[in-house]
Protein backbone atom coordinates (compact mmCIF):
# COMPACT_ATOMS: atom_id res chain seq x y z
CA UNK A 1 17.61 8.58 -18.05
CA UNK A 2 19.06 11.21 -15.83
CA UNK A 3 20.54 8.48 -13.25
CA UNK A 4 20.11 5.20 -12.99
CA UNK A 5 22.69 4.24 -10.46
CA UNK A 6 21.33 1.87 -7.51
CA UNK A 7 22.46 -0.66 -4.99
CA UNK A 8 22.65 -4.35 -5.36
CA UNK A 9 22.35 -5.68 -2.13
CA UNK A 10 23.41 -9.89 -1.51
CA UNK A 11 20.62 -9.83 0.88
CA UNK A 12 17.30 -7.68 1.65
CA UNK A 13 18.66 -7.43 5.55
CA UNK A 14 22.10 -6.96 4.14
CA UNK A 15 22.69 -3.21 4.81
CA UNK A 16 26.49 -3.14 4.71
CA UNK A 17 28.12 -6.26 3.80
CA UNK A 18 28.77 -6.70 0.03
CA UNK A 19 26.88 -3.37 -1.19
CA UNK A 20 27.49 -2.85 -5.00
CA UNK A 21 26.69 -0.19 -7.43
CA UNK A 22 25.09 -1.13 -10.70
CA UNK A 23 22.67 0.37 -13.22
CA UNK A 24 18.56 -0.26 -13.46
CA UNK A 25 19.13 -1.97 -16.55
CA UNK A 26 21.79 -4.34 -15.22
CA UNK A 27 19.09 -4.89 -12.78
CA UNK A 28 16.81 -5.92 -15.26
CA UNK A 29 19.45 -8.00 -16.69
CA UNK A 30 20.12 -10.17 -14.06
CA UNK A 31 16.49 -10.71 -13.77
CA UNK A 32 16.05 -11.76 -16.98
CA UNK A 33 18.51 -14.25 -17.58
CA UNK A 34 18.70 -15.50 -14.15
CA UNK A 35 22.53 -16.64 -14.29
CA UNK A 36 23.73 -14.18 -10.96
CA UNK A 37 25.11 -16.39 -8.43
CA UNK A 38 24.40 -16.78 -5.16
CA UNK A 39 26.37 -18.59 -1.84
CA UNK A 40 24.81 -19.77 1.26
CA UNK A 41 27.85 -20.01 3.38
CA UNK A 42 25.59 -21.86 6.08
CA UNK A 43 25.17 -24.82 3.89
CA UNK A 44 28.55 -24.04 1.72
CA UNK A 45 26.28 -24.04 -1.59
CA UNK A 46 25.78 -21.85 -4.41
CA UNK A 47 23.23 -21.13 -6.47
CA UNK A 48 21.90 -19.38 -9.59
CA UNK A 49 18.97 -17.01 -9.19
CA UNK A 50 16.68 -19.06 -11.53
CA UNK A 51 17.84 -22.35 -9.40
CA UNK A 52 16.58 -20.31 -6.30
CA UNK A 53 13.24 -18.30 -7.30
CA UNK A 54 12.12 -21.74 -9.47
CA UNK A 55 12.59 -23.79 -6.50
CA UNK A 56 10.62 -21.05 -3.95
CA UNK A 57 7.57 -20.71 -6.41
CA UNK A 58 7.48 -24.65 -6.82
CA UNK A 59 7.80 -25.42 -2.83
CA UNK A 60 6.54 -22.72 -0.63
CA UNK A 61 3.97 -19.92 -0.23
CA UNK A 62 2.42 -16.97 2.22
CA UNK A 63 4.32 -17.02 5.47
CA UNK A 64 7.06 -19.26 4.62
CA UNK A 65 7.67 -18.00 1.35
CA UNK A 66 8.44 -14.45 3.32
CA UNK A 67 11.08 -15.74 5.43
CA UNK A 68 12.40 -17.97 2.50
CA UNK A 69 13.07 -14.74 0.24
CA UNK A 70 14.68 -13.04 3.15
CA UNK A 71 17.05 -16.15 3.35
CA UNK A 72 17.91 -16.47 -0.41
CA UNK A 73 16.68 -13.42 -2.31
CA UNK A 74 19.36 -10.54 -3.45
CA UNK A 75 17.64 -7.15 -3.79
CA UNK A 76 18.38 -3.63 -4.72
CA UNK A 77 17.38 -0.25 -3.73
CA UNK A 78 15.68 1.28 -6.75
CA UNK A 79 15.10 4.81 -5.35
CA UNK A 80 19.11 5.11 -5.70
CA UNK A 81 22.42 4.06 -4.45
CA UNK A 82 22.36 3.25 -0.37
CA UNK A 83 24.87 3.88 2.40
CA UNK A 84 22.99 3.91 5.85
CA UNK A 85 20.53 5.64 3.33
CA UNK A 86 19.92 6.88 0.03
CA UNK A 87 22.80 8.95 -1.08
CA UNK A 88 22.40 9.04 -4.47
CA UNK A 89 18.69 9.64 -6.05
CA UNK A 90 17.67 7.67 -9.11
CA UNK A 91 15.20 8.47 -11.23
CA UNK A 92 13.01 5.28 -11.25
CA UNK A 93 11.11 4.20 -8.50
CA UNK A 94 9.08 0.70 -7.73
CA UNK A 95 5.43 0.22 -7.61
CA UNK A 96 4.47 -3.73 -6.46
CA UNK A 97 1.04 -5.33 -7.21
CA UNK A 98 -0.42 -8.13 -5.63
CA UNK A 99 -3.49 -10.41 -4.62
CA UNK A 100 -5.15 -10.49 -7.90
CA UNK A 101 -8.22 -12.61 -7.74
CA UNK A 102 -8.20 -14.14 -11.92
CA UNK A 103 -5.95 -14.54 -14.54
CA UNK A 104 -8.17 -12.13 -16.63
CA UNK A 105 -7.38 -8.67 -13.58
CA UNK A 106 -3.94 -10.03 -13.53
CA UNK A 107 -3.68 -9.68 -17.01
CA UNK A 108 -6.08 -6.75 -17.59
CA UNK A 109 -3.95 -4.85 -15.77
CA UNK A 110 -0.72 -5.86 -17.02
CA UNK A 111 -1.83 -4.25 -20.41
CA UNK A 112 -2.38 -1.20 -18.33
CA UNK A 113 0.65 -0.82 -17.20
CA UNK A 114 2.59 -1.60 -20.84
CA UNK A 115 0.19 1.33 -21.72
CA UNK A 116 1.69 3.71 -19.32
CA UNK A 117 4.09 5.94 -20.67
CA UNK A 118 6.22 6.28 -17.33
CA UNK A 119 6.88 2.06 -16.66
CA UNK A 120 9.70 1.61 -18.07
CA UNK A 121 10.01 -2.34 -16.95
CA UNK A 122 7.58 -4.72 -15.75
CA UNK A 123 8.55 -7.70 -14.51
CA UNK A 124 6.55 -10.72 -11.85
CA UNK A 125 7.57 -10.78 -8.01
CA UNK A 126 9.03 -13.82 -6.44
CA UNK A 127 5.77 -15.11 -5.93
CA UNK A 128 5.13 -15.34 -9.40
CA UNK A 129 1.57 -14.14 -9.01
CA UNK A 130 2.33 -10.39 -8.54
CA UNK A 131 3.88 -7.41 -10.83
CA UNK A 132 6.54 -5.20 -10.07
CA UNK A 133 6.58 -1.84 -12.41
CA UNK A 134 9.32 0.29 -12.42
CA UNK A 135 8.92 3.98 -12.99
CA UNK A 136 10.48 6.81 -14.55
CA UNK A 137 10.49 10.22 -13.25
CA UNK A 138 11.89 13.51 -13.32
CA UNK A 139 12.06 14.59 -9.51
CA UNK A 140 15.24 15.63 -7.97
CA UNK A 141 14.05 16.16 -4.84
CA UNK A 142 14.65 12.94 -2.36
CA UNK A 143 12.80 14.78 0.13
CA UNK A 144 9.62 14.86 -1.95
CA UNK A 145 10.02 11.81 -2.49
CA UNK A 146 6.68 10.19 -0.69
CA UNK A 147 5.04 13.24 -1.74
CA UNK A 148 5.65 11.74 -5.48
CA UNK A 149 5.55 8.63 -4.55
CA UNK A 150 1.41 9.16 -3.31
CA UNK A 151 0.43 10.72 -6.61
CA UNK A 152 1.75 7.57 -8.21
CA UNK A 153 -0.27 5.38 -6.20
CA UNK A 154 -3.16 7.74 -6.55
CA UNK A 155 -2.10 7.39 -10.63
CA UNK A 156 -2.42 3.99 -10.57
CA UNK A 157 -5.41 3.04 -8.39
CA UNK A 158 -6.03 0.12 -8.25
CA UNK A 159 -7.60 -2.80 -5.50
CA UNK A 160 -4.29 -4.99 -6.36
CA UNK A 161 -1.49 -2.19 -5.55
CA UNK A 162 0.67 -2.16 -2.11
CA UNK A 163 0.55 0.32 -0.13
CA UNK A 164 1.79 -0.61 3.20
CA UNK A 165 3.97 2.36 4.40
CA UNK A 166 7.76 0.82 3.44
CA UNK A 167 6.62 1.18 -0.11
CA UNK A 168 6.96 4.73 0.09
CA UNK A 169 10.05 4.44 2.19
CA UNK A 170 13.06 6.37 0.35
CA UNK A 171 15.74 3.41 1.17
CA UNK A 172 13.45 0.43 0.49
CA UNK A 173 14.74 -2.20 -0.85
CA UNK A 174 12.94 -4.81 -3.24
CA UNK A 175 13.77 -8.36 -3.67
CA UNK A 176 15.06 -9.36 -6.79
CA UNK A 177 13.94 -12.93 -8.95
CA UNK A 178 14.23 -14.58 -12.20
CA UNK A 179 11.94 -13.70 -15.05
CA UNK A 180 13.19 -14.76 -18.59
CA UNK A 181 9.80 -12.18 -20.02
CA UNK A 182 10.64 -8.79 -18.25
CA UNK A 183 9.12 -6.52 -20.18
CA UNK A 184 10.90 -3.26 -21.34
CA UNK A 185 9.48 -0.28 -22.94
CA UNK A 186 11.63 0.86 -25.85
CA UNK A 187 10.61 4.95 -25.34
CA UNK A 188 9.57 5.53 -21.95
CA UNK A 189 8.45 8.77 -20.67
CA UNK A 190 9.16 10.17 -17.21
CA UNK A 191 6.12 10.95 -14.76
CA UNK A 192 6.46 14.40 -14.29
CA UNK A 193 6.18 15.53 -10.61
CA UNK A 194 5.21 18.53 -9.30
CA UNK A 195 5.07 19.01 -5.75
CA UNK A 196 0.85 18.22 -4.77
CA UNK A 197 0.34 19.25 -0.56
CA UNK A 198 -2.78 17.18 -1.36
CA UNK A 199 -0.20 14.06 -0.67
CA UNK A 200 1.75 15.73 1.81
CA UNK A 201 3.27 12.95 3.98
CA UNK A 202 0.21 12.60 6.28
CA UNK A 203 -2.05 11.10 3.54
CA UNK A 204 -1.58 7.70 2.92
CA UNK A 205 -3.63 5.36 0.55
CA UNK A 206 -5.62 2.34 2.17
CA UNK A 207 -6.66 -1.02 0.71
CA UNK A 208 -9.81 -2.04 2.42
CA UNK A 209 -10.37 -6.15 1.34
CA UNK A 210 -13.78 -7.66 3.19
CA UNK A 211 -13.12 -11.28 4.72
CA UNK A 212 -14.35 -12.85 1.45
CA UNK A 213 -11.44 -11.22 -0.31
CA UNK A 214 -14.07 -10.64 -3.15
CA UNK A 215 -14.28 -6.68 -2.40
CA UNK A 216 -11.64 -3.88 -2.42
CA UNK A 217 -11.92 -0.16 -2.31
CA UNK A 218 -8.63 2.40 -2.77
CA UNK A 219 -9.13 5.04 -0.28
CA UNK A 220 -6.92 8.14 0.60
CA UNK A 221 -6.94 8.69 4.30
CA UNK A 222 -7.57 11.43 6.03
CA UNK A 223 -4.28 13.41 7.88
CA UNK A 224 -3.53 11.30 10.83
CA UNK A 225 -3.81 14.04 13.77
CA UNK A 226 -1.50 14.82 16.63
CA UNK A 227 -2.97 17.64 18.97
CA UNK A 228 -3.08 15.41 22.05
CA UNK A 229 -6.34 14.80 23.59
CA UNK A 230 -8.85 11.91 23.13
CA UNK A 231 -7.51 8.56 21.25
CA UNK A 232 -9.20 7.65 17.71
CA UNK A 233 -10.59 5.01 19.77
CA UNK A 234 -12.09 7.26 22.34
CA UNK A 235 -13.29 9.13 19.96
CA UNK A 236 -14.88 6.25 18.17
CA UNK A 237 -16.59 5.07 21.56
CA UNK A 238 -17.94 8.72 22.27
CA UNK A 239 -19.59 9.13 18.74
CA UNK A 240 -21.32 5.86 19.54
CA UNK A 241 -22.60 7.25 22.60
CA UNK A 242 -23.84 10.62 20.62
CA UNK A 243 -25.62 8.11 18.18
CA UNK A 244 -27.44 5.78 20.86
CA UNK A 245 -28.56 9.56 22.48
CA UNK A 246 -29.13 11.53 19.50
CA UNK A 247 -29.74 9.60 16.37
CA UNK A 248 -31.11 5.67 18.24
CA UNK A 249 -32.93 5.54 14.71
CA UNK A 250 -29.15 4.80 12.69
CA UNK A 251 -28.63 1.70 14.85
CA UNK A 252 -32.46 0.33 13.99
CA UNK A 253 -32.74 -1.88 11.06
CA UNK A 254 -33.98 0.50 8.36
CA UNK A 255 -31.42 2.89 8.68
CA UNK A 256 -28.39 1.33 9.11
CA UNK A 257 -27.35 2.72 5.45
CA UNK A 258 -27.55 6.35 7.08
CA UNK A 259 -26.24 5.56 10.05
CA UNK A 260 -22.81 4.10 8.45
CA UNK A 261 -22.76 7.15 6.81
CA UNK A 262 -23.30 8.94 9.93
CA UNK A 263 -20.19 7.55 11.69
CA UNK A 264 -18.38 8.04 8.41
CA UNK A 265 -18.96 11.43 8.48
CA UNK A 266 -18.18 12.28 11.82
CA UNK A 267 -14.95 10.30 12.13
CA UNK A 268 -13.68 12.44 9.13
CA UNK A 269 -14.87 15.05 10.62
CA UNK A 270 -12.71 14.27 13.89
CA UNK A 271 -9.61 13.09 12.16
CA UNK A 272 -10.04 9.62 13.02
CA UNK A 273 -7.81 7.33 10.71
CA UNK A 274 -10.14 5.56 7.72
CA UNK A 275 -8.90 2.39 8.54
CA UNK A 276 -9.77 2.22 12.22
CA UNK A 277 -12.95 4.00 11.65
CA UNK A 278 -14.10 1.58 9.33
CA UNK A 279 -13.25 -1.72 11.35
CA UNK A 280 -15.37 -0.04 14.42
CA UNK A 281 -18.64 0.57 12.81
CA UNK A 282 -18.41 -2.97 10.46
CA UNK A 283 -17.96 -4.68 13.82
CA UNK A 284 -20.99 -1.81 15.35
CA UNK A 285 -23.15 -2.96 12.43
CA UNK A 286 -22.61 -6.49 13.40
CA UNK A 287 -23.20 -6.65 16.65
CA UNK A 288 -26.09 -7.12 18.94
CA UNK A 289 -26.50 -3.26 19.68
CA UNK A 290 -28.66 -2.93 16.26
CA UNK A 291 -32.06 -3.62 16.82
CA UNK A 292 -34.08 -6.07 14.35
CA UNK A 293 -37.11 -6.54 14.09
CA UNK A 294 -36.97 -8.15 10.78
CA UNK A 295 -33.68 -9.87 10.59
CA UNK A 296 -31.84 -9.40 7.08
CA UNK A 297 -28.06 -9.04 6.44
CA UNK A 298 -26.07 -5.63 6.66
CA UNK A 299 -23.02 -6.87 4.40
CA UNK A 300 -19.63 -5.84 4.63
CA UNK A 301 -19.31 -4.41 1.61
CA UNK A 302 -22.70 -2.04 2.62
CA UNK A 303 -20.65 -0.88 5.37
CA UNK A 304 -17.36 -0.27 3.02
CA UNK A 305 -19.62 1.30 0.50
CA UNK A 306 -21.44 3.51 2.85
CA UNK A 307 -18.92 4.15 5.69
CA UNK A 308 -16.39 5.27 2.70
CA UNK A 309 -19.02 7.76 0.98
CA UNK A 310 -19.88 9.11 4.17
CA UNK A 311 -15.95 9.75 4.98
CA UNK A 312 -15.45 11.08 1.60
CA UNK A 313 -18.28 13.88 1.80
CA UNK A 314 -16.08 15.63 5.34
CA UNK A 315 -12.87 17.24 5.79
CA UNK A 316 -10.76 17.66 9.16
CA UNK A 317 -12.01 20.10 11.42
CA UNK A 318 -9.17 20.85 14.32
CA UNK A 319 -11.78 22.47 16.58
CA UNK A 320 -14.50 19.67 16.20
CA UNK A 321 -11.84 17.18 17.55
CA UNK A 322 -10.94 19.37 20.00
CA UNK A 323 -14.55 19.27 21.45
CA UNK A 324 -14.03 15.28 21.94
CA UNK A 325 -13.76 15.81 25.75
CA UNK A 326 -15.16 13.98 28.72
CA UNK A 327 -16.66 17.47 30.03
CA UNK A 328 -17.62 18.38 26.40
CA UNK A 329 -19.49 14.95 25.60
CA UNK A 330 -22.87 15.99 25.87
CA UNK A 331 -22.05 18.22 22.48
């Protein structure tokens, strides 16, 4: 491994007090056999780390399992060793997984990732109901680091991954928690990166979940735009006006299918950020400005499905944003 030097940290918040310098696989240690102390001076105890994670994943969950980690948890910096920021690159990196509705995708996918070449450790968050895979690669580059950091995300698709943007942060920090059955591959084999403008730092990948939590779709925004003018909002709002003027059949039940994939279109068309786009027309579609004559359900996952193909089939146009104007509206 061409460096595996990173920074133990006594707390996640912890950013200069009691910094130390170890090695990924004394990381891995200290997770497996779950004998590192810990001291809450508040309460003048100590602590092993199996006492501590044991106890969390007995007692507590969601928000107050958060705030609990913060409190107890040590963690490290995987993407290399920290002061006020990475100063020394490793070449692993951390990929978390989460939310998995069954046993059988928690597992199915654990097998996936033993099957990857480039994890070289797999071990389960503090939760207990999540995976953590550390990965090998040869970049050198911190400052392509999100750049890599996207293809692996893109590499391993999947509904259950996080993406929320401090994953890709160079300096973040990952909590650290006993598991006696990390898993270790014996011959790993670094990812090998090679700079991709495709994930340039202005694409980011979204996890769209419907209230049900039963359906996810992995979607790679569009750039998120900067020129000035209109909001994504406004722009949103005028497109609805365009539809009710020049397409009144896509908000008619019988073509609300090609009307989601109107909107989708035309927001990727614009620039407007996937996520916002998509919470607009599934709250559109599911309003009283569709007119029924039949009644029947538009689902969420129609929208997703059709709102997502829709965005998927455009690219960015600078000058067709530019023409969302007040004057211009009538375009």
């Amino acid at each position: 491994m061409r460096n595996s030097k990173i920074s133990l940290f006594g707390r996640i918040n912890w950013m200069t007090y009691g910094l130390k310098t170890i090695t990924v696989q004394e990381a891995m240690s200290i997770i497996r056999d779950g004998t590192f102390r810990l001291y809450d001076k508040e309460h003048s105890n100590s602590y092993t780390l199996r006492e501590i994670t044991e106890w969390l994943q007995y007692h507590y969950n969601g928000d107050d399992l958060q705030t609990l980690k913060e409190d107890y948890l040590p963690a490290v910096s995987f993407n290399g060793v920290y002061n006020n920021g990475i100063v020394e690159y490793s070449s692993v990196t951390a990929l978390d997984f989460d939310h998995f509705p069954s046993q059988k995708e928690f597992t199915d996918l654990y097998s996936r990732l033993r099957a990857t070449p480039c994890v070289g450790w797999i071990y389960r968050t503090p939760s207990g109901k999540g995976l953590k895979a550390i990965v090998l690669h040869d970049n050198d580059n911190s400052l392509l680091h999100t750049n890599m950091y996207q293809q692996l995300m893109h590499k391993f698709q999947t509904p259950y991954i996080k993406t929320d943007p401090k994953c890709k942060d160079l300096s973040r920090r990952n909590y650290l928690c006993y598991d006696p059955d990390v898993w270790t591959n014996p011959s790993p084999i670094p990812y090998h990166f090679s700079y991709d403008a495709r994930y340039d730092t202005n694409y980011s990948i979204s996890c769209v979940r419907n209230k049900n939590n039963s359906a996810y779709i992995v979607h790679r925004q569009k750039p998120i735009i900067t020129i000035g003018g209109p909001s994504d909002l406004g722009i949103m709002n005028m497109l609805k006006s365009r539809c009710k003027r020049f397409h009144p059949d896509y908000l008619k039940e019988g073509a609300r299918r090609d009307g989601v994939y109107w909107f989708g279109t035309q927001m990727a068309k614009a620039g407007v950020d996937y996520t916002l786009g998509l919470e607009f027309v599934n709250e559109l579609y599911n309003s009283n400005e569709i007119t029924l004559t039949r009644g029947g359900a538009f689902t969420e996952e129609e929208v997703i499905e059709n709102f997502t193909n829709g965005y998927d089939a455009e690219t960015y146009n600078e000058q067709y944003r530019k023409s969302f104007n007040f004057k211009n509206n009538q375009l």
